[in-house]
N, C-alpha and C. Protein backbone atom coordinates (compact mmCIF):
# COMPACT_ATOMS: atom_id res chain seq x y z
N UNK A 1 -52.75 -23.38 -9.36
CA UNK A 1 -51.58 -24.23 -9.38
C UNK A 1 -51.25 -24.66 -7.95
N UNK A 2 -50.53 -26.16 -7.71
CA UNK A 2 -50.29 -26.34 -6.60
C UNK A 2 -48.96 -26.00 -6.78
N UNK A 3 -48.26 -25.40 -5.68
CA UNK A 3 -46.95 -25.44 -5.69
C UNK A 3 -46.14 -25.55 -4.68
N UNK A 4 -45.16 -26.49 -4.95
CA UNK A 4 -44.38 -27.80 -3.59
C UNK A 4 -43.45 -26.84 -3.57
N UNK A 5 -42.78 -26.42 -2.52
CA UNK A 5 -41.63 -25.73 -2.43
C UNK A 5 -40.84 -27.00 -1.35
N UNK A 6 -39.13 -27.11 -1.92
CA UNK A 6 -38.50 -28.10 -0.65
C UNK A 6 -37.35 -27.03 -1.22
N UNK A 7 -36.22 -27.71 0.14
CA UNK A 7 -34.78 -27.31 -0.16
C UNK A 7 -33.97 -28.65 0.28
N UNK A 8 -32.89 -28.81 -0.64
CA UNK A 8 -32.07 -29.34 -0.42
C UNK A 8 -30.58 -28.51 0.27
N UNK A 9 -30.29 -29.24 1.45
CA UNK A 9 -28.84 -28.08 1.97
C UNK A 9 -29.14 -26.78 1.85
N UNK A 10 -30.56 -26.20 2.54
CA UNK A 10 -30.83 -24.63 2.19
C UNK A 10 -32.17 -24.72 2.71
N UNK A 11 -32.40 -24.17 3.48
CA UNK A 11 -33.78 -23.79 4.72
C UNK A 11 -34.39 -22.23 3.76
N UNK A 12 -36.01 -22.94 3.04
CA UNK A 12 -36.46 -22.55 2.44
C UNK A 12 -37.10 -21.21 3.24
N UNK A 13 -36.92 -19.90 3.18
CA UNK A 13 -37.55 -18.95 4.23
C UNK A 13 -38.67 -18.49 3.37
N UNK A 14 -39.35 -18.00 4.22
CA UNK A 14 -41.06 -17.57 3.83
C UNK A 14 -40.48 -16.49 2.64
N UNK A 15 -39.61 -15.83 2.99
CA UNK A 15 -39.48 -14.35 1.74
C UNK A 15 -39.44 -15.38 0.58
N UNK A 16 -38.17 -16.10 0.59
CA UNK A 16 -37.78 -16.76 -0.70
C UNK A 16 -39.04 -17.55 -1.65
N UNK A 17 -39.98 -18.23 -0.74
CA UNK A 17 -41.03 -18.98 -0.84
C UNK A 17 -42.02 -17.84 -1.60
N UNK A 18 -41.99 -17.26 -1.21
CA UNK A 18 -43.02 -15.79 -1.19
C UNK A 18 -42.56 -15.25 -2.85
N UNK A 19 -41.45 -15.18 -2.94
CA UNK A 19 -40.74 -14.31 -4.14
C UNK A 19 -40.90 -15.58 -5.41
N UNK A 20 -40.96 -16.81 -5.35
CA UNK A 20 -41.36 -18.44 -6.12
C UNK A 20 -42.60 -18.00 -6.61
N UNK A 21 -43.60 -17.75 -5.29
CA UNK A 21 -44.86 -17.63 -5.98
C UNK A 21 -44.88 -16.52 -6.61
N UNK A 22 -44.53 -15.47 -6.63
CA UNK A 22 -45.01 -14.52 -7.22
C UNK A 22 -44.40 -14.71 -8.43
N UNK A 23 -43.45 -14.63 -8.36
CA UNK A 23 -42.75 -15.37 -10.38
C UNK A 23 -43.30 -15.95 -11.27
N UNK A 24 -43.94 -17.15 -10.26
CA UNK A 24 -44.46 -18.67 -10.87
C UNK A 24 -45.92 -17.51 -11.06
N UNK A 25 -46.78 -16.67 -10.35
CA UNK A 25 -47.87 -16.18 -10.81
C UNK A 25 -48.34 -15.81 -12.60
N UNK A 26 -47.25 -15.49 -13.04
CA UNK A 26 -47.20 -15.56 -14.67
C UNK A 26 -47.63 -16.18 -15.67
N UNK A 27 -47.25 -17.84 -15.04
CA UNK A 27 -47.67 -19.09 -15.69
C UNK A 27 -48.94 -19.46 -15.43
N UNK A 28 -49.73 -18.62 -14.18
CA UNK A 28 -51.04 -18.84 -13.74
C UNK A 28 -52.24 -19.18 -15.28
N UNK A 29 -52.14 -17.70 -15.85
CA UNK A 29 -52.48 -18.40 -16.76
C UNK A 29 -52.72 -19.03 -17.85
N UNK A 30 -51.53 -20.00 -18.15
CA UNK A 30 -51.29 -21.19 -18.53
C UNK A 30 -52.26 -22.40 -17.64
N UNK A 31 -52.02 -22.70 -16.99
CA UNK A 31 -52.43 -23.86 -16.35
C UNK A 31 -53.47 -23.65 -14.97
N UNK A 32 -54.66 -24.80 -15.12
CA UNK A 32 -55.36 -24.81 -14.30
C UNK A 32 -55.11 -25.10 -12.63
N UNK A 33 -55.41 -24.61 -11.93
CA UNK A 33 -55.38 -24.92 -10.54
C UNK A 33 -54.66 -26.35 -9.95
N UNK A 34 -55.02 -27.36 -10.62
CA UNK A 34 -54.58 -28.79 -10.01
C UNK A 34 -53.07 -29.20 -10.73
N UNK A 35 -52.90 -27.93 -11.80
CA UNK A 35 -51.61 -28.35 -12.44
C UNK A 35 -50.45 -28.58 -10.94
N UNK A 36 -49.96 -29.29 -10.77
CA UNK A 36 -48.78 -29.83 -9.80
C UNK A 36 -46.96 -28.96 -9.98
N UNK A 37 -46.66 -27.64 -9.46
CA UNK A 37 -45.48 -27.77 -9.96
C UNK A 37 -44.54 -27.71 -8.60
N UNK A 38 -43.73 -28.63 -8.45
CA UNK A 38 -42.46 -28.76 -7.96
C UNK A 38 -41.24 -28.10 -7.65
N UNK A 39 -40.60 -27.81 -7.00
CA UNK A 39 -39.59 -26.36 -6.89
C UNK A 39 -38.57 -27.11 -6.04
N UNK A 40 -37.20 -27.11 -6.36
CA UNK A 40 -36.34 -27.64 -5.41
C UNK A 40 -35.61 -26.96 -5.25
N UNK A 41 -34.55 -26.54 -4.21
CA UNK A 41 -33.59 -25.36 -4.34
C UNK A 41 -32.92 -26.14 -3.90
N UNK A 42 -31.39 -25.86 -4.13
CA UNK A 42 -30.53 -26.63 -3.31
C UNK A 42 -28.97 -25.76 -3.46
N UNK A 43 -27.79 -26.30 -2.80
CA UNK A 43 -26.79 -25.53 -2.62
C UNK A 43 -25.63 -26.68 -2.82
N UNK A 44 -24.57 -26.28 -3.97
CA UNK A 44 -23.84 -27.01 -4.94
C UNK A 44 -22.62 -26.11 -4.23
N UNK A 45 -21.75 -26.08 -3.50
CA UNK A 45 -21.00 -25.37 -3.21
C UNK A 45 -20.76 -24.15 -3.31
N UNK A 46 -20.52 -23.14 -3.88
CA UNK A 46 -21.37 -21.74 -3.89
C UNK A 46 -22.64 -21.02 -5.02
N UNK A 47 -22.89 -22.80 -5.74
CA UNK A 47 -23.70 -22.70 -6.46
C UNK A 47 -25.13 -22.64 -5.94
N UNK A 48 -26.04 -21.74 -6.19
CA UNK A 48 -27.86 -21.98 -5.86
C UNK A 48 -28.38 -22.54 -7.25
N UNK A 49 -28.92 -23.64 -6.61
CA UNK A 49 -29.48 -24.41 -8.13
C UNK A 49 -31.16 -24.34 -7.67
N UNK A 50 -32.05 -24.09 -8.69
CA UNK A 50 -33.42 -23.87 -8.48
C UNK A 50 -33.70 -24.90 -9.77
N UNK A 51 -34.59 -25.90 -9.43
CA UNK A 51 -34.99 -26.95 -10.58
C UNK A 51 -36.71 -26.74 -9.99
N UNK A 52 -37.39 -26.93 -11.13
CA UNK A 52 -38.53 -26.94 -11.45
C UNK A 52 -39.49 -28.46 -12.17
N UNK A 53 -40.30 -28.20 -11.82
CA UNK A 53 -40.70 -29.80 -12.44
C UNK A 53 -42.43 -29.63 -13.00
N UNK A 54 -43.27 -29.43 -13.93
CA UNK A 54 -44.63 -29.14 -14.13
C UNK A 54 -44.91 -30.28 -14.11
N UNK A 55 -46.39 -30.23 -13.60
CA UNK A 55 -46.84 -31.77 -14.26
C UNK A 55 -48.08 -31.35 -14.51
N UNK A 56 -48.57 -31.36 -16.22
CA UNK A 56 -49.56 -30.86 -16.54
C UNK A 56 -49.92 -32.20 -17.61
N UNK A 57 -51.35 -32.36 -17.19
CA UNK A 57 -51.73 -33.75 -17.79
C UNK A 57 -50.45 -34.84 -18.24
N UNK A 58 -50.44 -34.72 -19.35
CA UNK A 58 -49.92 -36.18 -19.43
C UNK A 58 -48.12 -35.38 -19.67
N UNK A 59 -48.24 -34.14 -19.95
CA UNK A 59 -46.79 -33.25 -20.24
C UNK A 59 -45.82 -32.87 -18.67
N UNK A 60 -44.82 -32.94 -18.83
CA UNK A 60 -43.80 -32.81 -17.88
C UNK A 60 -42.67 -31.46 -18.54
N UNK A 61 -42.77 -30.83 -17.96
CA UNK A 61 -41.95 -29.61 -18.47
C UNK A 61 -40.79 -29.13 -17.28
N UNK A 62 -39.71 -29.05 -17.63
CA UNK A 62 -38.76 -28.99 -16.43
C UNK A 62 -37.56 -27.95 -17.03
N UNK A 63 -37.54 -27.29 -15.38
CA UNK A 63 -36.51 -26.21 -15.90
C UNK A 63 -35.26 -26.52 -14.48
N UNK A 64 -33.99 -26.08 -15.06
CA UNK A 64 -33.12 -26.12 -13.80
C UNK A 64 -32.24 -24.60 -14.45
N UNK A 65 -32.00 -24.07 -13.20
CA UNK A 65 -30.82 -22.87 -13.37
C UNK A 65 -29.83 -23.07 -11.83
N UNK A 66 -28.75 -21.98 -11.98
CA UNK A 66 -27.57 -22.34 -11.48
C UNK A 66 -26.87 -20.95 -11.23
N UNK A 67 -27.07 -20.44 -10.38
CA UNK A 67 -26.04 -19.37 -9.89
C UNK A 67 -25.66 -19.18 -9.22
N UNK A 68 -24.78 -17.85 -8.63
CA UNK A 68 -24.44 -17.68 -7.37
C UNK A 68 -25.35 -17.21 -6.55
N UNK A 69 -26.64 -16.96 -7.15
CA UNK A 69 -27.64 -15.98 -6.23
C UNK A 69 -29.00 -17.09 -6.40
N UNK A 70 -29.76 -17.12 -5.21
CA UNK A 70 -30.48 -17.87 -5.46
C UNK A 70 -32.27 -17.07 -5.94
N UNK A 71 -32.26 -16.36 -5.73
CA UNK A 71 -33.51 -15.63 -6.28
C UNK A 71 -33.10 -14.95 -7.93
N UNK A 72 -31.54 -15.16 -8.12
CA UNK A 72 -31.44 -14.78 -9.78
C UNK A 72 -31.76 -15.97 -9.94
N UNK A 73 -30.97 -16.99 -9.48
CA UNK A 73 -31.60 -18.92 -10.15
C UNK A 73 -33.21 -18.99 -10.51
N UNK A 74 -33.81 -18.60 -9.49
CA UNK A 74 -35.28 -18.91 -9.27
C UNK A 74 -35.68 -18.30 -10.74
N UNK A 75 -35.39 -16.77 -10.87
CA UNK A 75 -35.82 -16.32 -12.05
C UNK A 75 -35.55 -16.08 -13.23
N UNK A 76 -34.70 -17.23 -13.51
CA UNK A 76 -33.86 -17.45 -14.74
C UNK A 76 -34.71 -19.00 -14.98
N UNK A 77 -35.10 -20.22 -13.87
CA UNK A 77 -35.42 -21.10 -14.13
C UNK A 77 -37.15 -21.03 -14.20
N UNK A 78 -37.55 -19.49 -14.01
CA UNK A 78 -39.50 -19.25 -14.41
C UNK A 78 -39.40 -19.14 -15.78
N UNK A 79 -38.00 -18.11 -16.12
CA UNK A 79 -38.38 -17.26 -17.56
C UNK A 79 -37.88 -18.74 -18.10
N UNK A 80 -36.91 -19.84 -17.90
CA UNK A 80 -37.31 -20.59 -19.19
C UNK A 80 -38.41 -21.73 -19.41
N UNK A 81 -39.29 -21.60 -17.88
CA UNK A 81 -40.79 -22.24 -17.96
C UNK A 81 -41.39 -21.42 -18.96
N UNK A 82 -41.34 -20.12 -19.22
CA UNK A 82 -42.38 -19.34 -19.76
C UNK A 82 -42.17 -19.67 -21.21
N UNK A 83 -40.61 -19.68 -21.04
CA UNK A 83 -40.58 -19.90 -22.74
C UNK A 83 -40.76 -21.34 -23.20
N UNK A 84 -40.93 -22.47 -22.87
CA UNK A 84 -41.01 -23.72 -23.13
C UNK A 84 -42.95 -23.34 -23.35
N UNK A 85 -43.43 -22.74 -22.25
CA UNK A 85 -44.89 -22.93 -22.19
C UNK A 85 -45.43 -21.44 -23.67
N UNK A 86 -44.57 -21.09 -23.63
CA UNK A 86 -44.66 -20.32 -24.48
C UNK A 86 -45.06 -20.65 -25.88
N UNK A 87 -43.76 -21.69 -26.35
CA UNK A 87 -43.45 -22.77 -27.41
C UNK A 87 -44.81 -23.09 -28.03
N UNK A 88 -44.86 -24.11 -26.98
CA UNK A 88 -46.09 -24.84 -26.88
C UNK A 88 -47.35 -24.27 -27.48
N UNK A 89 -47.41 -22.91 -26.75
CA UNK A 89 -49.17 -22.62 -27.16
C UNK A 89 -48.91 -21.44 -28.39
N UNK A 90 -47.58 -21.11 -28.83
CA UNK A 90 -47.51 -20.78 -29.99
C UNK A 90 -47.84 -22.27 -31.36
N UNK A 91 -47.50 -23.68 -30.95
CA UNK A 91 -48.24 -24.39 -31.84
C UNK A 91 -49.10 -24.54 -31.57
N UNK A 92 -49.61 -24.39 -30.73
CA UNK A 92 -51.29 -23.91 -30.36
C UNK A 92 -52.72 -23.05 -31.43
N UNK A 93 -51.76 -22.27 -31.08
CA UNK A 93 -52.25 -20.92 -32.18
C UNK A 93 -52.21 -21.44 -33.98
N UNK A 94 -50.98 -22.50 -34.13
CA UNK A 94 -50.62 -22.42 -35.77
C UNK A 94 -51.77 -23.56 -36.01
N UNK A 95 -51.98 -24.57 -35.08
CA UNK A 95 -52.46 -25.39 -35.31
C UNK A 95 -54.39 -25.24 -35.26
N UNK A 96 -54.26 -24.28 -34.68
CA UNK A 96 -55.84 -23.74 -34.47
C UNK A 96 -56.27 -22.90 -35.83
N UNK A 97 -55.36 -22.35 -36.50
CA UNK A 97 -55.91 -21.47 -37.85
C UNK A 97 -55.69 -22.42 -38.91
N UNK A 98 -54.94 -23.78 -38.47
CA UNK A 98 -54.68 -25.05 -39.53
C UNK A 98 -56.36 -25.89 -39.30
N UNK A 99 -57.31 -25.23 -37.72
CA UNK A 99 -58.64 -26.25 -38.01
C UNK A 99 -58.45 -27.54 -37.48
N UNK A 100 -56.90 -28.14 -36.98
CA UNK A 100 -56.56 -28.89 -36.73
C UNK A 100 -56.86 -29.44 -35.44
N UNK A 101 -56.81 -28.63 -34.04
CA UNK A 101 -56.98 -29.06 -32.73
C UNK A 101 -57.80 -27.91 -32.03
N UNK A 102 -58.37 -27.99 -31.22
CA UNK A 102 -59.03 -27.26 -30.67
C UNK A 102 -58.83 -26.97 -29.29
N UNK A 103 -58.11 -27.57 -28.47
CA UNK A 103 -58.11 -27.00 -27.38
C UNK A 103 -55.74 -26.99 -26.93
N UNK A 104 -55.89 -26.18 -25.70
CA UNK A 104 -54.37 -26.12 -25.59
C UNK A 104 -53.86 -27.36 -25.08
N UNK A 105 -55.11 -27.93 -23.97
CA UNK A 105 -54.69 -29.07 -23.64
C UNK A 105 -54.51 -30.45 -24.52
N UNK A 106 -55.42 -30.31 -25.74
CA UNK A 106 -55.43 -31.56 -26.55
C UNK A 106 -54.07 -31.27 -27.20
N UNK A 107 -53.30 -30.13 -27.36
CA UNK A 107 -52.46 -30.17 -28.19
C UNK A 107 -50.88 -30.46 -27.47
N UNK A 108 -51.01 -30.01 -25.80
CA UNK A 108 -50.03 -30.38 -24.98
C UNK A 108 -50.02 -31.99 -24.82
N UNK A 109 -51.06 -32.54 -24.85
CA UNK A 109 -51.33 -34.19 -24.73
C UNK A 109 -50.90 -34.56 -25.97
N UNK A 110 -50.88 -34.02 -26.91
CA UNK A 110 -50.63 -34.73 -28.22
C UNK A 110 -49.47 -34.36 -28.60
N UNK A 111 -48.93 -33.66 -28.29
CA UNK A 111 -47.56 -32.94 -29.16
C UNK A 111 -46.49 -34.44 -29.04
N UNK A 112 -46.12 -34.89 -28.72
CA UNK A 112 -45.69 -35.96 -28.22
C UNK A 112 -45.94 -37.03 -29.37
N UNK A 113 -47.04 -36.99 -29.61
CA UNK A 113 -47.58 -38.36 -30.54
C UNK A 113 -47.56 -37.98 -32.11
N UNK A 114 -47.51 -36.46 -32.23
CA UNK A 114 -47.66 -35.94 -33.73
C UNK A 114 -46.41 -35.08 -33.84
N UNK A 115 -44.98 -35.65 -33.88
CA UNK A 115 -43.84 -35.04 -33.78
C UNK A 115 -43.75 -34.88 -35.60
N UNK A 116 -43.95 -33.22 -36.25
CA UNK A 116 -44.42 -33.10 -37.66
C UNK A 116 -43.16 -32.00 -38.04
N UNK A 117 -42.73 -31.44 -39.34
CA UNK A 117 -42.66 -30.29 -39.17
C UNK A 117 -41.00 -30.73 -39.48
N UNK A 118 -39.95 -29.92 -40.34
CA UNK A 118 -38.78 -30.47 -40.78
C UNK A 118 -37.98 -29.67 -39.93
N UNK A 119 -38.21 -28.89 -39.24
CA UNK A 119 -36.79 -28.65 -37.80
C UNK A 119 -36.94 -29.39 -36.80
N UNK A 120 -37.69 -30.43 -36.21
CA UNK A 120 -37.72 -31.22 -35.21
C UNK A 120 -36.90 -32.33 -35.79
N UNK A 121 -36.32 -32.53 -34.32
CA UNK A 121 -35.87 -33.97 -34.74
C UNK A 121 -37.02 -35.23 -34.99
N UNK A 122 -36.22 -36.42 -35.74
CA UNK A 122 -37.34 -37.44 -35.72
C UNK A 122 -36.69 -38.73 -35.49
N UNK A 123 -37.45 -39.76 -35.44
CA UNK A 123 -36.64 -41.24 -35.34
C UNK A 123 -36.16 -41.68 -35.99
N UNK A 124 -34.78 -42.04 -36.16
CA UNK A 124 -34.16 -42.53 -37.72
C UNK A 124 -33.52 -43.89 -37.67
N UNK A 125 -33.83 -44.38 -36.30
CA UNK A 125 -33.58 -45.81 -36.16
C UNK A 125 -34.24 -46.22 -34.76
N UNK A 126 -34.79 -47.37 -34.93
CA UNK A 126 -35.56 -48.22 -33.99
C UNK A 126 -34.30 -49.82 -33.71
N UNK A 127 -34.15 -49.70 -32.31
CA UNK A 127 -33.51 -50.70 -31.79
C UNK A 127 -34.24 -51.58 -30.85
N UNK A 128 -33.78 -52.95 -31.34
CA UNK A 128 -34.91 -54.21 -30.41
C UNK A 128 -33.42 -54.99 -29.48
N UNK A 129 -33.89 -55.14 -28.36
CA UNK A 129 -32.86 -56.24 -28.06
C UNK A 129 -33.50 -56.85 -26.72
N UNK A 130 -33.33 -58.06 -26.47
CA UNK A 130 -33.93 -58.76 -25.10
C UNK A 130 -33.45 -58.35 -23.54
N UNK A 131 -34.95 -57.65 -23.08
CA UNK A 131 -34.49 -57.66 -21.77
C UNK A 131 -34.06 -58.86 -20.41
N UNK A 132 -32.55 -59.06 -20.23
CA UNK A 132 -32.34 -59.37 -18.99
C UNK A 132 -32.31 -59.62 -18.21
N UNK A 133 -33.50 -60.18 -16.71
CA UNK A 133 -33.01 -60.18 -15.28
C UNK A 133 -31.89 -59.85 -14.81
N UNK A 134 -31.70 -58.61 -14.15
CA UNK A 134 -30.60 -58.30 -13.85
C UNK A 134 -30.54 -57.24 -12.34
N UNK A 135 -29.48 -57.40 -11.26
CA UNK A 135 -29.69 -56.15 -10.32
C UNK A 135 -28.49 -55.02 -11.12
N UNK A 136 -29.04 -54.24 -10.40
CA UNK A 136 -28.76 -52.42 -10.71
C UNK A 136 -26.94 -52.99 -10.95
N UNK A 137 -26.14 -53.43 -9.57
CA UNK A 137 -24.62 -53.10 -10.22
C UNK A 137 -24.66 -54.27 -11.21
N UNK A 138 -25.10 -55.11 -11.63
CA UNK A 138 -24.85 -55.46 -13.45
C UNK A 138 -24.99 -54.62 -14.40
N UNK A 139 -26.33 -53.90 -14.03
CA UNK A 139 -26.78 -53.02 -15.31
C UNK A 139 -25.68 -51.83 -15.72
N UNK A 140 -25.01 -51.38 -14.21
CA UNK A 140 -23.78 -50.55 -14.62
C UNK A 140 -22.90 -50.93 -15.43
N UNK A 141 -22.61 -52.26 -14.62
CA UNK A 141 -21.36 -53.29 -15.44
C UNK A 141 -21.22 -53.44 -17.05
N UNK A 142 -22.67 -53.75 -17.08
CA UNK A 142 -22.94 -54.10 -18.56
C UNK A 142 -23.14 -52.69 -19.21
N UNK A 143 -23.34 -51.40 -18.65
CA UNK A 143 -23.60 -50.25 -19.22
C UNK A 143 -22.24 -49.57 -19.21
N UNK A 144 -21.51 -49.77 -18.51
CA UNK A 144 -19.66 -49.43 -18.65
C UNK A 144 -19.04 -50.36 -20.09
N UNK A 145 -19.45 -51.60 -19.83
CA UNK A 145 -18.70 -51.80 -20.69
C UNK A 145 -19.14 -51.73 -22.61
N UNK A 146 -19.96 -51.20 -22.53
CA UNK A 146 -20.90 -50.96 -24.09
C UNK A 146 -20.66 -49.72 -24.09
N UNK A 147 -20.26 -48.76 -22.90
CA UNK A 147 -19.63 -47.36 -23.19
C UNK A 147 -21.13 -46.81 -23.43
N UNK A 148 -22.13 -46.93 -22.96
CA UNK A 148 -23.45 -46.23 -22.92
C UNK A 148 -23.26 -45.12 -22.06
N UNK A 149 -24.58 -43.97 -22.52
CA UNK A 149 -24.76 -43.29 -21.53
C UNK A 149 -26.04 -43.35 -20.63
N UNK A 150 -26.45 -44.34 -20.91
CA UNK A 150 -27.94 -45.20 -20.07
C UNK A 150 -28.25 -46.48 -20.29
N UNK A 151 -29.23 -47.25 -20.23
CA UNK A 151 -29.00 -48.93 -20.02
C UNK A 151 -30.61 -48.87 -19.71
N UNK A 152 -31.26 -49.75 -20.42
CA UNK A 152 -32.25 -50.37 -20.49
C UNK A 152 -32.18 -51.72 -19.50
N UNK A 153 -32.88 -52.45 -18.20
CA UNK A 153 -32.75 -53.21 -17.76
C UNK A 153 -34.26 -54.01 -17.10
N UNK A 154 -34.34 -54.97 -16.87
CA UNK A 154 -35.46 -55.40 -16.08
C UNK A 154 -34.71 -56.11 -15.17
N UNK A 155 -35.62 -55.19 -13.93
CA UNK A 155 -34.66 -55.23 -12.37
C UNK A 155 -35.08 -56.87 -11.80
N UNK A 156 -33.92 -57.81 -11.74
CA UNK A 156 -34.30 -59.22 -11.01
C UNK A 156 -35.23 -59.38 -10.15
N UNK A 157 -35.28 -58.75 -8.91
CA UNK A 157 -36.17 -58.99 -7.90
C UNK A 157 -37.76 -58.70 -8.30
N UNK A 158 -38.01 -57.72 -9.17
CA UNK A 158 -39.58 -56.98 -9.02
C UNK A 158 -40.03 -57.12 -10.42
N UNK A 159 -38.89 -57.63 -11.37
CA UNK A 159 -39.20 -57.40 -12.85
C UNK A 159 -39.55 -56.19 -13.47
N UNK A 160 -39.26 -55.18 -12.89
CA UNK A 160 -40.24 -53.87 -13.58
C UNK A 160 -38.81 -53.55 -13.96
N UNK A 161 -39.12 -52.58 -15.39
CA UNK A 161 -38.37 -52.36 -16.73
C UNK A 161 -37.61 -50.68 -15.85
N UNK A 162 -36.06 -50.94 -15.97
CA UNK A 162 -35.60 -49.47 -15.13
C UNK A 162 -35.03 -49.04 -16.03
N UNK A 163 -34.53 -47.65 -15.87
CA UNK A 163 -33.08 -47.16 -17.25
C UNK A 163 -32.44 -46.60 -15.88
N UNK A 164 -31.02 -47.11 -16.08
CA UNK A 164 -30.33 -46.58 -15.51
C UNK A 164 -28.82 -45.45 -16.65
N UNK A 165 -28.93 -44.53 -15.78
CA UNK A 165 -28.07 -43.29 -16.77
C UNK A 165 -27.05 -42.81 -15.76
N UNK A 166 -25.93 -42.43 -16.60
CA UNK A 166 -25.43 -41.55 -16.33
C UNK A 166 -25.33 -40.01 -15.91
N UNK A 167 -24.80 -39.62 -14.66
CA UNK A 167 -25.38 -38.04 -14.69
C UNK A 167 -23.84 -37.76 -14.94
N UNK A 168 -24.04 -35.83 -15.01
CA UNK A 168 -23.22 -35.57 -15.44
C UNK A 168 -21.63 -35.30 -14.06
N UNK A 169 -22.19 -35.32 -12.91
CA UNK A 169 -20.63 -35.40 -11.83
C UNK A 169 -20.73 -36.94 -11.97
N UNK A 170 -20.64 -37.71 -13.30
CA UNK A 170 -20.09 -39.35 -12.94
C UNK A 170 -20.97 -40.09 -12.26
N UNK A 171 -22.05 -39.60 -11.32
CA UNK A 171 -22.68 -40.96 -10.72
C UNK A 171 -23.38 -41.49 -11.53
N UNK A 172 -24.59 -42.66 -11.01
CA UNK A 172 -25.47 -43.05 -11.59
C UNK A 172 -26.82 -42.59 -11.07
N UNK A 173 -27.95 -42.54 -12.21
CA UNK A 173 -29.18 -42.53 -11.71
C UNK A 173 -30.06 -43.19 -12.39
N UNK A 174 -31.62 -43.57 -11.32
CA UNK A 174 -32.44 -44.82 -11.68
C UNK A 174 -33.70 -44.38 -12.19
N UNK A 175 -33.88 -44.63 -12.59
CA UNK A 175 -35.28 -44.08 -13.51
C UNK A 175 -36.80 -45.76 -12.78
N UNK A 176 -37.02 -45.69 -12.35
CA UNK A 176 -37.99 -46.75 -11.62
C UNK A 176 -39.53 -45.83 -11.80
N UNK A 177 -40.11 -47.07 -13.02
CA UNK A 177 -41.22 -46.42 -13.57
C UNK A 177 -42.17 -46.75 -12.40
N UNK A 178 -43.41 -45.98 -12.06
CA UNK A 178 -44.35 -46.43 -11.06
C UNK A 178 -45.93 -46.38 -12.49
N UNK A 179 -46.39 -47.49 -12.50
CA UNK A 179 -47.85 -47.19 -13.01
C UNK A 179 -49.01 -47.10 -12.40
């Protein structure tokens, strides 16, 4: 696994760095060497927030925790990597004695496309409507006043398709796809 360690408002020290990897060692094996995972720490007023980010083939798996301690954060936001990755290769297993898929990765790439099974949610309505030319403070404008909590837009200058959302302290954030 590669693993990015940064800090936001919080000077990442070798122990802390040191105590990441060894946590994250668990998930080793789960995922191959080039899997990419991400680690941000940061400091919310006496909050330690530890967010996580996987990037394993085409799957994105993300964990965030929040405490007063930042090495409890760290290991509150592995154990719920473990259990998401957990999830996963438990339909792994159901789907392998079903004959159905054969490997963990075909089934992490696919889970996505074969959403089956009557406790998942599913799609129960499909919405069409024309994208726009528009810059970012319209898309707010027009996303305030429809009382959304995100906004579908194609940004004027570059044309590429953005969502802009709501977070939860009130600001906004931009979602700017790169292909």
């Amino acid at each position: 696994m590669i693993i990015n360690v940064r800090g936001k408002n919080i000077e990442v020290t070798p122990a802390l760095e040191e105590h990441i990897e060894k946590r994250l060692e668990k998930l080793d094996k789960f995922f191959d060497e080039n899997t990419e995972i991400q680690i941000v720490l940061s400091l919310a007023g006496e909050n330690h927030i530890a967010e996580a980010t996987v990037f394993f083939n085409s799957l994105i798996l993300r964990s965030e925790e929040s405490t007063e301690d930042m090495y409890a954060s760290v290991d509150m936001m592995v154990s719920k990597l473990e259990k998401q990755v957990t999830r996963y290769r438990e339909k792994l297993k159901d789907r392998l004695q079903q004959g159905g898929v054969r490997s963990f990765n075909e089934v992490l790439t696919s889970e996505e496309e074969e959403k089956e099974g009557k406790d998942e949610p599913q799609v129960v309505r499909t919405k069409r409507f024309i994208l726009k030319p528009m810059t970012v403070e319209e898309a707010i404008l027009q996303m305030n006043l429809l009382e959304h909590n995100f906004f579908v837009f194609m940004e004027a200058e570059t044309g590429a398709i953005n969502v802009l959302y709501r977070r939860k302290d009130g600001n906004y954030g931009l979602i700017e796809p790169e292909l």
